[in-house]
N, C-alpha and C. Protein backbone atom coordinates (compact mmCIF):
# COMPACT_ATOMS: atom_id res chain seq x y z
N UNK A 1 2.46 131.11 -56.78
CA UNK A 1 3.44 130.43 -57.58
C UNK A 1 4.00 131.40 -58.62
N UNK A 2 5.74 131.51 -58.86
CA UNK A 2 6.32 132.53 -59.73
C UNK A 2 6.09 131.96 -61.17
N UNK A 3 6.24 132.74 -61.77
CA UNK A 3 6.21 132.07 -63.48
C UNK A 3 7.36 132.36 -63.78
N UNK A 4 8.67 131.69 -64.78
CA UNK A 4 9.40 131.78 -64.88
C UNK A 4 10.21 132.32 -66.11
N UNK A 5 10.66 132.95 -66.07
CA UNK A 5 10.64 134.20 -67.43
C UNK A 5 11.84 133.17 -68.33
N UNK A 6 11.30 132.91 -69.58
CA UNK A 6 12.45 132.29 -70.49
C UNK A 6 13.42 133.48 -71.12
N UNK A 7 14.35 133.24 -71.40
CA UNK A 7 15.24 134.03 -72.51
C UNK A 7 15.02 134.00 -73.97
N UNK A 8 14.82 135.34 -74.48
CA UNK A 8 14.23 135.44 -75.55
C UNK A 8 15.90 135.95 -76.24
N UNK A 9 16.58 135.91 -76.12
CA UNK A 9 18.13 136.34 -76.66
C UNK A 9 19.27 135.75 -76.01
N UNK A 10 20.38 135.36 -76.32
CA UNK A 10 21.50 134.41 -76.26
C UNK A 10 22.74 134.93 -76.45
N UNK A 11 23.15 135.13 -75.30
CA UNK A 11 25.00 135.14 -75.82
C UNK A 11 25.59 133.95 -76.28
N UNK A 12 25.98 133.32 -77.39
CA UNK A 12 26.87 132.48 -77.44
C UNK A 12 28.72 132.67 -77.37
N UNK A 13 29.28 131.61 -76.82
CA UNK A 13 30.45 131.80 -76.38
C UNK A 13 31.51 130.23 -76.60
N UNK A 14 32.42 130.38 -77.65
CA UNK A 14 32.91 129.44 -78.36
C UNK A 14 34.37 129.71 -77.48
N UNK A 15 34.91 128.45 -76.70
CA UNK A 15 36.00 128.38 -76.04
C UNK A 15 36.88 127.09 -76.85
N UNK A 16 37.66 127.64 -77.62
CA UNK A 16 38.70 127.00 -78.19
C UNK A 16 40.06 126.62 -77.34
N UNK A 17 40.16 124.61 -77.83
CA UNK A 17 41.36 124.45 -77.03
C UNK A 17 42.88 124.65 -77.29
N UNK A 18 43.77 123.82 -77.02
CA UNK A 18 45.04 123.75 -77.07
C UNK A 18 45.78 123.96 -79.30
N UNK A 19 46.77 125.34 -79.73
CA UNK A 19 47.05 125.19 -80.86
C UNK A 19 46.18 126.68 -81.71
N UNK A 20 45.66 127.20 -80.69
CA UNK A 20 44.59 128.57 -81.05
C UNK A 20 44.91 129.48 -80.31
N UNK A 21 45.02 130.83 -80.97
CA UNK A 21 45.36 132.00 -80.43
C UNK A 21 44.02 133.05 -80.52
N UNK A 22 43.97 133.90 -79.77
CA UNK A 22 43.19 134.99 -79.54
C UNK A 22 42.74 135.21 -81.19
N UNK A 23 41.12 135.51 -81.23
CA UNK A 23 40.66 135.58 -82.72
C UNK A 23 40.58 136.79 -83.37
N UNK A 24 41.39 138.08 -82.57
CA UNK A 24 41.93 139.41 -83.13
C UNK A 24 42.91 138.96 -83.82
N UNK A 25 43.49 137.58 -83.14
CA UNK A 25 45.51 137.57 -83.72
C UNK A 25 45.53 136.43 -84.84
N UNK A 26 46.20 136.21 -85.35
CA UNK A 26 46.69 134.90 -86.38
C UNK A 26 46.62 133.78 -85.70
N UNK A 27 45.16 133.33 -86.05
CA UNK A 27 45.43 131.74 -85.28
C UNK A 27 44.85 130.33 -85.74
N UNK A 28 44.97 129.49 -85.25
CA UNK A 28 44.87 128.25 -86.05
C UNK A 28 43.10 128.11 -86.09
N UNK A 29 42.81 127.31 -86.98
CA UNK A 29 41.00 127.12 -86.52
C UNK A 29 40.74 126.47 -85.57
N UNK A 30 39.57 126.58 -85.35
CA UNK A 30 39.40 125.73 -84.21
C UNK A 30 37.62 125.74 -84.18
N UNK A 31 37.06 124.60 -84.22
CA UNK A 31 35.49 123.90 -84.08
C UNK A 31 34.82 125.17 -83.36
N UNK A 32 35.33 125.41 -82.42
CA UNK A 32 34.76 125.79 -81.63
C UNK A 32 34.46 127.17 -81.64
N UNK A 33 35.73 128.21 -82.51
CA UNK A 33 35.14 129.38 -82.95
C UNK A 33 34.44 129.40 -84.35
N UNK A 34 34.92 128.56 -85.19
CA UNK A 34 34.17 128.50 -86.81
C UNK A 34 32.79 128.70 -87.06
N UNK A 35 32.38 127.16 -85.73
CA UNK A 35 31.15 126.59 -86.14
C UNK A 35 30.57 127.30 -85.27
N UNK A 36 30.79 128.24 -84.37
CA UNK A 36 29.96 128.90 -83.29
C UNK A 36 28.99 129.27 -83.91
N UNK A 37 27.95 129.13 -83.65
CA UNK A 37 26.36 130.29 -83.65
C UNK A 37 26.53 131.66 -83.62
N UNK A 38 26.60 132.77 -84.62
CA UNK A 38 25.97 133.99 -84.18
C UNK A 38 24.68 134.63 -84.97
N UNK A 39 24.52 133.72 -86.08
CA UNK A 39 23.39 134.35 -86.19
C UNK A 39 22.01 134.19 -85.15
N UNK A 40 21.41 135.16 -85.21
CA UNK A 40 20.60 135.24 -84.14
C UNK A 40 20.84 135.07 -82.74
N UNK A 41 21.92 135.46 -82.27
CA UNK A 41 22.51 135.80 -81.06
C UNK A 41 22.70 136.64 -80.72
N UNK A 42 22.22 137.74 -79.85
CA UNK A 42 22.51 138.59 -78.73
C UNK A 42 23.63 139.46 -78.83
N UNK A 43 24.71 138.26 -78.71
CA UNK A 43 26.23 138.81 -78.49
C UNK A 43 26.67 137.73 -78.63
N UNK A 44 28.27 137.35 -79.47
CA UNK A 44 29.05 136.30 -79.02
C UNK A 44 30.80 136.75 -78.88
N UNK A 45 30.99 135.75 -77.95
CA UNK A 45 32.43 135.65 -77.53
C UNK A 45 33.06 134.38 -77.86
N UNK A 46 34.33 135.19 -78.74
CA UNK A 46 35.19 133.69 -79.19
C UNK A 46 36.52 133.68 -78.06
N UNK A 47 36.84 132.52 -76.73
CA UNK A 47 37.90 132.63 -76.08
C UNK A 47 38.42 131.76 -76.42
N UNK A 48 39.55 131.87 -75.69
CA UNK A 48 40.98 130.55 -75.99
C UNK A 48 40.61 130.16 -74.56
N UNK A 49 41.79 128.97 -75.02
CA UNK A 49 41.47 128.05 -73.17
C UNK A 49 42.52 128.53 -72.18
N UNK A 50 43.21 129.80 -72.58
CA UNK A 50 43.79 130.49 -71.67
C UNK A 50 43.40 131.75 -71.57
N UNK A 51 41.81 131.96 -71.15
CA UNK A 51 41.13 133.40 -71.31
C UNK A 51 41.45 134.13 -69.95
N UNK A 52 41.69 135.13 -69.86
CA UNK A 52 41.53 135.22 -68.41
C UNK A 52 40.41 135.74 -67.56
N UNK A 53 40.63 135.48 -66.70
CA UNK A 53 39.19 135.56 -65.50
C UNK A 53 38.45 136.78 -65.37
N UNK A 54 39.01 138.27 -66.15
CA UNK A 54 38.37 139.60 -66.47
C UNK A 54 37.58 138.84 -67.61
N UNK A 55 38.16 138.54 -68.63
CA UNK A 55 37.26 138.20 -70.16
C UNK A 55 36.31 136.79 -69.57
N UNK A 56 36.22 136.27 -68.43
CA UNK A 56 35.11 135.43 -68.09
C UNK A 56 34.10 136.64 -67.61
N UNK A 57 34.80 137.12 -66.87
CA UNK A 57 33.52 138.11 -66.37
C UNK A 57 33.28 139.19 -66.57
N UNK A 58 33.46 139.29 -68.13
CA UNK A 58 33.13 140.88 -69.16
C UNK A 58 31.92 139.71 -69.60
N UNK A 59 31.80 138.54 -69.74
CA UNK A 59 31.03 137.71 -70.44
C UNK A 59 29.71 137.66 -69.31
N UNK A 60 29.64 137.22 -67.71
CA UNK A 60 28.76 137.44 -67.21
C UNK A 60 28.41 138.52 -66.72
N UNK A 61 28.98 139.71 -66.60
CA UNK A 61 28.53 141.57 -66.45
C UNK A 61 27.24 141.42 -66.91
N UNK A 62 27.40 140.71 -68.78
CA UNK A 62 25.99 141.41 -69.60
C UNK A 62 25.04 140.99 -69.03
N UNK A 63 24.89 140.03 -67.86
CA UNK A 63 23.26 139.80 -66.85
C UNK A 63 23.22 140.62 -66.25
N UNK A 64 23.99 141.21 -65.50
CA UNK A 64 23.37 142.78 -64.51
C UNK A 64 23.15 141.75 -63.11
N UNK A 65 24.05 140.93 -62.99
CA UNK A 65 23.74 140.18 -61.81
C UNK A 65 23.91 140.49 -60.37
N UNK A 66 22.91 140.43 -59.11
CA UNK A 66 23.63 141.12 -57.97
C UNK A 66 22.88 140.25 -56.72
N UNK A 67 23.83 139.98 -56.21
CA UNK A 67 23.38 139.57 -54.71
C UNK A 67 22.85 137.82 -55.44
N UNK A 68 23.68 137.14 -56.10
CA UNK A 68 22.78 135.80 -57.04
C UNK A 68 21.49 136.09 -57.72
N UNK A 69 21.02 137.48 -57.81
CA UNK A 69 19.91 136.99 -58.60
C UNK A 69 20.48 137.68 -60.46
N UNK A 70 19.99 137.37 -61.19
CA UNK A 70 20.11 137.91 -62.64
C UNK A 70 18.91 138.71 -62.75
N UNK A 71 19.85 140.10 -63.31
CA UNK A 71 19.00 141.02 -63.58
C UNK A 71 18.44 140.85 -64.65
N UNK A 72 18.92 140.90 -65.97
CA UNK A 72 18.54 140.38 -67.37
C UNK A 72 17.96 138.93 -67.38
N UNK A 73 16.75 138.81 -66.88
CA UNK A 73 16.10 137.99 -67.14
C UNK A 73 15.67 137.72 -68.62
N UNK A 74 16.03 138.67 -69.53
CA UNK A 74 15.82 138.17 -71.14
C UNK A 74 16.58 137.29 -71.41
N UNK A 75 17.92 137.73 -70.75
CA UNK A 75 18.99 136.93 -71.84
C UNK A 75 19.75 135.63 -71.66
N UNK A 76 20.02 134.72 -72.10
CA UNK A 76 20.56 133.43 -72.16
C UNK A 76 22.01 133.26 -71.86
N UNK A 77 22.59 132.56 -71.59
CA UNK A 77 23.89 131.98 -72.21
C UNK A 77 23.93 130.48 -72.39
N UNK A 78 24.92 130.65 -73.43
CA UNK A 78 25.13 128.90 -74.45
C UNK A 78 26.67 129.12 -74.67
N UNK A 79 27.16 128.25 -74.39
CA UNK A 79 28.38 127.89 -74.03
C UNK A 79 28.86 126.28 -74.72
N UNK A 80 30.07 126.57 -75.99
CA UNK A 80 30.45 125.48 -76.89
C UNK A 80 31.72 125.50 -76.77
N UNK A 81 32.54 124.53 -76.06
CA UNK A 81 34.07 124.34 -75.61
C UNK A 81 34.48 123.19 -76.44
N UNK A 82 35.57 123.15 -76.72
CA UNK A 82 36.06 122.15 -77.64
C UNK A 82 37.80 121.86 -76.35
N UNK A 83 38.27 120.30 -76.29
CA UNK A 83 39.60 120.15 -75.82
C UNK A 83 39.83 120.74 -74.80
N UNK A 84 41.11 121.33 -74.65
CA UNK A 84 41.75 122.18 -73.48
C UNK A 84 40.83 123.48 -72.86
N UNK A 85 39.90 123.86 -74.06
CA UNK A 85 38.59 124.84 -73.87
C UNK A 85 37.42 124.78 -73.04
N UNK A 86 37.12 122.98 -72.46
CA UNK A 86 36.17 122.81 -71.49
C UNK A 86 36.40 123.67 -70.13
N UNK A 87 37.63 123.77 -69.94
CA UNK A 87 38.05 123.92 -68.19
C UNK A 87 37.67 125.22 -67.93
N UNK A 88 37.60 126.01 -69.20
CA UNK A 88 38.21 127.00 -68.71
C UNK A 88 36.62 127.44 -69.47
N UNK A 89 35.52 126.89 -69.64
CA UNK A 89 34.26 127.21 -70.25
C UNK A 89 33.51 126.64 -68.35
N UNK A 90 34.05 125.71 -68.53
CA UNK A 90 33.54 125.12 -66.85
C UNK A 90 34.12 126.03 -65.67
N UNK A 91 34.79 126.76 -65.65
CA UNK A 91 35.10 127.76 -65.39
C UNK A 91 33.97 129.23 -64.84
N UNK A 92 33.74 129.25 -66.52
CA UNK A 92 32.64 130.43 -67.06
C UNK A 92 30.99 129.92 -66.21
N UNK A 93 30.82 128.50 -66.48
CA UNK A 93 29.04 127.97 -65.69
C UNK A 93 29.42 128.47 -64.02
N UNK A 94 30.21 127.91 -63.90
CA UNK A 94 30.49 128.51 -62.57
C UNK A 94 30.13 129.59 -62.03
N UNK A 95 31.24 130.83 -62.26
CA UNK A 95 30.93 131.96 -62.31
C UNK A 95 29.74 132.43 -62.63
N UNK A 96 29.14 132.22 -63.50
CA UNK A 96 27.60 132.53 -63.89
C UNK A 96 27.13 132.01 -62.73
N UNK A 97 26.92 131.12 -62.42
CA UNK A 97 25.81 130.13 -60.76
C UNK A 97 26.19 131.19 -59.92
N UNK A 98 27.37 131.11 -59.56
CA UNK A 98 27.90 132.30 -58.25
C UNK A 98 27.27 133.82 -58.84
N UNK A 99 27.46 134.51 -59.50
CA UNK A 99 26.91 135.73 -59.46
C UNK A 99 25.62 135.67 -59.87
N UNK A 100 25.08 134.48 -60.46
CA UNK A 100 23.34 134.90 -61.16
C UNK A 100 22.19 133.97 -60.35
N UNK A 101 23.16 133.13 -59.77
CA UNK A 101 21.90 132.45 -59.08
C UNK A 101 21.37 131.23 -59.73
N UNK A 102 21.82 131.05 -61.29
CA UNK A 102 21.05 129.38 -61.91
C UNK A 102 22.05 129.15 -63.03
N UNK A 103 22.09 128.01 -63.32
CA UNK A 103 22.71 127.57 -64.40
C UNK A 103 23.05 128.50 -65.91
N UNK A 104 23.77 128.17 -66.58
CA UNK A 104 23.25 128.97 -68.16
C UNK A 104 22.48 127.40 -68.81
N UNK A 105 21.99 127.95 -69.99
CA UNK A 105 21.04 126.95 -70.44
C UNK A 105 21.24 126.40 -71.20
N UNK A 106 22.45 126.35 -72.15
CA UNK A 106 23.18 125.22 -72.56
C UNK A 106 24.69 125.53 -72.87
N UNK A 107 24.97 123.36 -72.68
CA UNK A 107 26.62 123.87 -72.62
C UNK A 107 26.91 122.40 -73.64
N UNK A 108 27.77 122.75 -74.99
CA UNK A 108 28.21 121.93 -75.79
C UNK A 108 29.76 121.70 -75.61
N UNK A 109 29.84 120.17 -74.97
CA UNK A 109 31.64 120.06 -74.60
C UNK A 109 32.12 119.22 -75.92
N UNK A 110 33.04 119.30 -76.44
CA UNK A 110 33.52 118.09 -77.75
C UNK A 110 34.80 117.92 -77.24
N UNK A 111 34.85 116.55 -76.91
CA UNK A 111 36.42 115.75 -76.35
C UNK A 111 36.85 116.41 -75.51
N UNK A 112 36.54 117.13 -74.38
CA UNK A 112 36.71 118.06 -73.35
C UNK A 112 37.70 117.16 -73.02
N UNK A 113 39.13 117.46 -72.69
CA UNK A 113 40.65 117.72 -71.92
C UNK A 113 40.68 118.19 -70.66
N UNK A 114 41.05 117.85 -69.63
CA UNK A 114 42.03 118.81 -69.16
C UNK A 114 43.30 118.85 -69.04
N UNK A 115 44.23 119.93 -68.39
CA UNK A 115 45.35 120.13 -68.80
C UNK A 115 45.92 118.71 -67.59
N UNK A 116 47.47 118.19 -67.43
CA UNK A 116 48.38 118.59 -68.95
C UNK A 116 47.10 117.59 -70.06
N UNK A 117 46.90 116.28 -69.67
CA UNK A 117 46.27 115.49 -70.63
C UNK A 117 45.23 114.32 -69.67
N UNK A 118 44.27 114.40 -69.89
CA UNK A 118 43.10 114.10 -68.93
C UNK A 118 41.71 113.89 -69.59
N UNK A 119 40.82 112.96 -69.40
CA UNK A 119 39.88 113.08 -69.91
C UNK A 119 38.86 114.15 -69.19
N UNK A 120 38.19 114.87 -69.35
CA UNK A 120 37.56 116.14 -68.80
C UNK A 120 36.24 115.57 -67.94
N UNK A 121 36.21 115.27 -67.29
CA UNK A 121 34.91 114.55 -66.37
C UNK A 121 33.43 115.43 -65.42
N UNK A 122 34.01 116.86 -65.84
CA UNK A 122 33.00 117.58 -64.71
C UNK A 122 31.81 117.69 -65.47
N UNK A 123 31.12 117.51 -64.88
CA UNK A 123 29.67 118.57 -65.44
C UNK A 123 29.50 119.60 -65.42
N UNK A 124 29.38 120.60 -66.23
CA UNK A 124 28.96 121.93 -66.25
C UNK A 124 28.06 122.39 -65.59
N UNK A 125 27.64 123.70 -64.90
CA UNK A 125 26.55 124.32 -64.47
C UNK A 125 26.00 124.60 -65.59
N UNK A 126 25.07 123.65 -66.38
CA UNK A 126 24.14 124.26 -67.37
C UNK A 126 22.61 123.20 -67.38
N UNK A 127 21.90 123.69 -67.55
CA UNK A 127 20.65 123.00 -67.61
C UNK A 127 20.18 121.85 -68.62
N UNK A 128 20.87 122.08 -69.57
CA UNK A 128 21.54 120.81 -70.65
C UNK A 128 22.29 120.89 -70.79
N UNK A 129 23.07 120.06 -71.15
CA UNK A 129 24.23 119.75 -71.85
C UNK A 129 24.69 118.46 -72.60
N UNK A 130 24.98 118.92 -73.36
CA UNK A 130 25.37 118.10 -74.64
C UNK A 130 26.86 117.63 -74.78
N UNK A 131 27.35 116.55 -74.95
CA UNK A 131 29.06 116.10 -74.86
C UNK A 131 29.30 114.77 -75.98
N UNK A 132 30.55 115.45 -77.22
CA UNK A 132 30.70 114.33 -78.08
C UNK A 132 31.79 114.12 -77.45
N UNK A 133 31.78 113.10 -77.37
CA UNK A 133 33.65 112.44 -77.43
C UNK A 133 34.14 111.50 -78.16
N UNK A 134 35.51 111.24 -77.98
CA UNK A 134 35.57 109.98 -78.64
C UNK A 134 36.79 109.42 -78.02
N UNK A 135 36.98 107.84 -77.17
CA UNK A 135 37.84 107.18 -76.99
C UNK A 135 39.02 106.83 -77.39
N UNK A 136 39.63 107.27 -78.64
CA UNK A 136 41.21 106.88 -79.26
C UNK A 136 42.35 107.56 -78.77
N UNK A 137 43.48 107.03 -77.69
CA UNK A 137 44.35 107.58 -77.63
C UNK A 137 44.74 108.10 -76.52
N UNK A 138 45.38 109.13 -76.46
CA UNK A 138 45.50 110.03 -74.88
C UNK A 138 44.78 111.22 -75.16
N UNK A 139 44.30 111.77 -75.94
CA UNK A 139 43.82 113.01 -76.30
C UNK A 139 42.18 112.42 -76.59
N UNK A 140 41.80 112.63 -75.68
CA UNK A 140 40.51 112.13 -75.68
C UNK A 140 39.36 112.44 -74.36
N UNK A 141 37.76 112.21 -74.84
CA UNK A 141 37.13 112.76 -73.64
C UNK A 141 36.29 111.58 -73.48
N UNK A 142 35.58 111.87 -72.34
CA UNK A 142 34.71 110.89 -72.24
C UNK A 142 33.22 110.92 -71.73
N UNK A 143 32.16 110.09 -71.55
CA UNK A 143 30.90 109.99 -71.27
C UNK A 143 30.90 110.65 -69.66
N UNK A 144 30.04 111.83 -69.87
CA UNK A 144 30.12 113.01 -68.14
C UNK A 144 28.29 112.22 -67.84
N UNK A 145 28.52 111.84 -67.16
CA UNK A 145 27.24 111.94 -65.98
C UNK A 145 26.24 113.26 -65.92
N UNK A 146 24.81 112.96 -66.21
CA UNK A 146 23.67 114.55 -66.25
C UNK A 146 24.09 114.98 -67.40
N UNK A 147 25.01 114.21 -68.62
CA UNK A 147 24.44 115.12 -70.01
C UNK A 147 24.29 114.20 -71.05
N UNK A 148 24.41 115.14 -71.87
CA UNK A 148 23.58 113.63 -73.13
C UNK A 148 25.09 113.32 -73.94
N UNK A 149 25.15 112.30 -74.15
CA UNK A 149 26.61 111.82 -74.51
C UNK A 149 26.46 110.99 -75.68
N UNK A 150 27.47 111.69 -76.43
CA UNK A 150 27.50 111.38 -78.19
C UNK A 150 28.73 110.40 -78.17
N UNK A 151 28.99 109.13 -78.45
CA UNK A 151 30.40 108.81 -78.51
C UNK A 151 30.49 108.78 -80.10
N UNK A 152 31.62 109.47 -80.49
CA UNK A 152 31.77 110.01 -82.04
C UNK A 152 33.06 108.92 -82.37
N UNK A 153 33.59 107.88 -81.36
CA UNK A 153 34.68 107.34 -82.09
C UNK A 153 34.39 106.53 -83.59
N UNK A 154 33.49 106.07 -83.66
CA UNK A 154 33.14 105.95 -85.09
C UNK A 154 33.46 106.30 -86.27
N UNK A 155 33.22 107.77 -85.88
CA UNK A 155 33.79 108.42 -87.32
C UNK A 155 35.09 108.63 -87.78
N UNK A 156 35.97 107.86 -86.76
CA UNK A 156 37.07 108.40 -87.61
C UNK A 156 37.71 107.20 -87.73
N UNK A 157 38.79 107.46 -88.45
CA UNK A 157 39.16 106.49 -89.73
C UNK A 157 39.88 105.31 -88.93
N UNK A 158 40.24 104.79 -89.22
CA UNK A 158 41.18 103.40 -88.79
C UNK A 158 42.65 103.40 -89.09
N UNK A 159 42.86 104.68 -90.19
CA UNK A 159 44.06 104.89 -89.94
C UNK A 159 44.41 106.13 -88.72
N UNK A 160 43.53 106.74 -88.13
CA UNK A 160 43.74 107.92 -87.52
C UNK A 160 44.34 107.81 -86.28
N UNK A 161 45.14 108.41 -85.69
CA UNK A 161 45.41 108.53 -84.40
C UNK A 161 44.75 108.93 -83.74
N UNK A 162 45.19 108.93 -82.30
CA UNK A 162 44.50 109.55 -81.26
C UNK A 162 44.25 110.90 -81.33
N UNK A 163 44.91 111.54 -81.92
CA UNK A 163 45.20 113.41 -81.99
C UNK A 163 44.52 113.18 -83.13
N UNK A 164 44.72 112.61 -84.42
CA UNK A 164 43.65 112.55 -85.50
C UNK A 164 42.54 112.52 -85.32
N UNK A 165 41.57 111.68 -84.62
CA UNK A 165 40.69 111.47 -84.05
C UNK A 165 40.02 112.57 -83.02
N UNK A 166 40.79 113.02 -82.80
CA UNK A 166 40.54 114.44 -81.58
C UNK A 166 39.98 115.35 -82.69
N UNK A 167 40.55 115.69 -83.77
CA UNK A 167 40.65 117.34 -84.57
C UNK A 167 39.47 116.44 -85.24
N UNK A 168 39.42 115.35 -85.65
CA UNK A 168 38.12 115.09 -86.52
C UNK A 168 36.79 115.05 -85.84
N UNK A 169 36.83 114.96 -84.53
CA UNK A 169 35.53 114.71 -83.56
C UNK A 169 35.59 116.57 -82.99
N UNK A 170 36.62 117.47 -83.06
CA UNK A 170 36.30 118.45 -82.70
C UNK A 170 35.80 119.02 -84.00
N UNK A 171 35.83 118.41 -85.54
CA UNK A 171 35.25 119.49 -86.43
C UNK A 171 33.85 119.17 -86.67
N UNK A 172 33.06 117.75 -86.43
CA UNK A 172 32.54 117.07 -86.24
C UNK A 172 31.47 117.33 -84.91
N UNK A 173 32.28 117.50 -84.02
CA UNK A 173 31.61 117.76 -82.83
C UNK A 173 30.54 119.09 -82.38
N UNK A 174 31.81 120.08 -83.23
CA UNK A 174 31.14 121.21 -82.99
C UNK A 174 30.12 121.41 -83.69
N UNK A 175 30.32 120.96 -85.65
CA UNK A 175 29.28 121.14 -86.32
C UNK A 175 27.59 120.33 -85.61
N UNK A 176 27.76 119.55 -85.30
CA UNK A 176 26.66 119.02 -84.54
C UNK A 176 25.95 119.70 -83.41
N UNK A 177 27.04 120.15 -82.92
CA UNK A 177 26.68 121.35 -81.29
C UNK A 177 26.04 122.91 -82.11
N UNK A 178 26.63 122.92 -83.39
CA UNK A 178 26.13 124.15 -83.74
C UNK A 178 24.39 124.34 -83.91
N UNK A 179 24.17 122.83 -84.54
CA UNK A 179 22.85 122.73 -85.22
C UNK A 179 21.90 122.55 -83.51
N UNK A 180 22.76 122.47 -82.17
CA UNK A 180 22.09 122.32 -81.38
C UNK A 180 21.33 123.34 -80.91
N UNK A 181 22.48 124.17 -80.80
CA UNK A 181 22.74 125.39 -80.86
C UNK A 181 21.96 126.28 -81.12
N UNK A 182 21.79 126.34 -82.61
CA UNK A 182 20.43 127.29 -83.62
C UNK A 182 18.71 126.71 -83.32
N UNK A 183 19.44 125.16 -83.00
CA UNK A 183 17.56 124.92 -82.72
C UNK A 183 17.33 125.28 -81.33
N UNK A 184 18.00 125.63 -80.31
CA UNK A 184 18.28 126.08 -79.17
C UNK A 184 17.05 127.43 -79.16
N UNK A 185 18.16 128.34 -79.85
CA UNK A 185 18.21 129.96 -80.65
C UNK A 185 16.68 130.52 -80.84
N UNK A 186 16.34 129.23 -81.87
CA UNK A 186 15.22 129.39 -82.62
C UNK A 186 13.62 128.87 -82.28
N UNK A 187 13.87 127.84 -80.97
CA UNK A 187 12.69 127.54 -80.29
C UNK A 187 12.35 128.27 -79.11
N UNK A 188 12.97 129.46 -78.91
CA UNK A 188 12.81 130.31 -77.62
C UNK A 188 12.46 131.43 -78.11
């Protein structure tokens, strides 16, 4: 019987949605790069939800992956998408399964989108996963099947819109995914 080597180090990787530009350039905030985790991380990557498919896989290179198996058996990935940012983070689990052979080990979605306007329904290739959403509007996500599901419509106001409600459950969302995040980080 194999014993199975945990990850003692973590890339985290914050995929920001729709209204955010590249985090070299002038761009709006966004949950998903702010509240990202790096302390005590490995390495992290902040993408937009229009990353392209080289910058997905400059992100899985750092396993040393070949033939499905992962070479870097130390290292982790954790993966926190906010909106238009799920698809293209669901995207990233993917790619990781195909070149490494197993899931990454956690994936935080908040009101996951897809394009043009969709509630985001896939499950991620990750071994947990965590998903806030919240029901108001057209800009909105919903309860995914195999993860643990936060419905955050609560918190927001009664005067808020649907898009109100979105930016308050993504600042909201992420801060919650962050603290998941570090206790993630910090029990491995």
């Amino acid at each position: 019987m194999g014993t199975q080597v945990l990850a003692k180090d973590f890339i985290t990787v914050g995929v920001s949605g729709f209204g955010t530009r590249r985090a070299e350039n002038y761009w709006q905030p966004s949950g998903a790069h702010d509240n990202l985790p790096t302390s005590g991380a490995y390495k992290s990557y902040k993408l937009v939800h229009y990353a392209k498919k080289k910058e997905l896989q400059q992100i899985v290179d750092n396993f040393e992956c070949s033939k499905g198996k992962k070479g870097r058996k130390d290292l982790g990935l954790i993966v926190m998408a906010n909106s238009w940012g799920s698809y293209k983070a669901i995207k990233l689990t993917k790619m990781y399964k195909k070149a490494c052979g197993e899931e990454i080990d956690l994936f935080i979605m908040v009101d996951g989108v897809k394009k043009p306007i969709a509630a985001q329904g896939i499950r991620p290739k990750a071994k947990k996963c965590v998903n806030f959403y919240q029901t108001r509007g057209v800009v909105r996500g919903k309860a995914i099947k195999g993860c643990e599901n936060h419905d955050m419509t609560k918190y927001c106001y009664d005067s808020d819109s649907g898009v109100q409600c979105h930016i308050r459950v993504e600042w909201s969302g992420t801060a919650d995914g962050a603290q998941i995040i570090r206790d993630y980080i910090y029990s491995n």
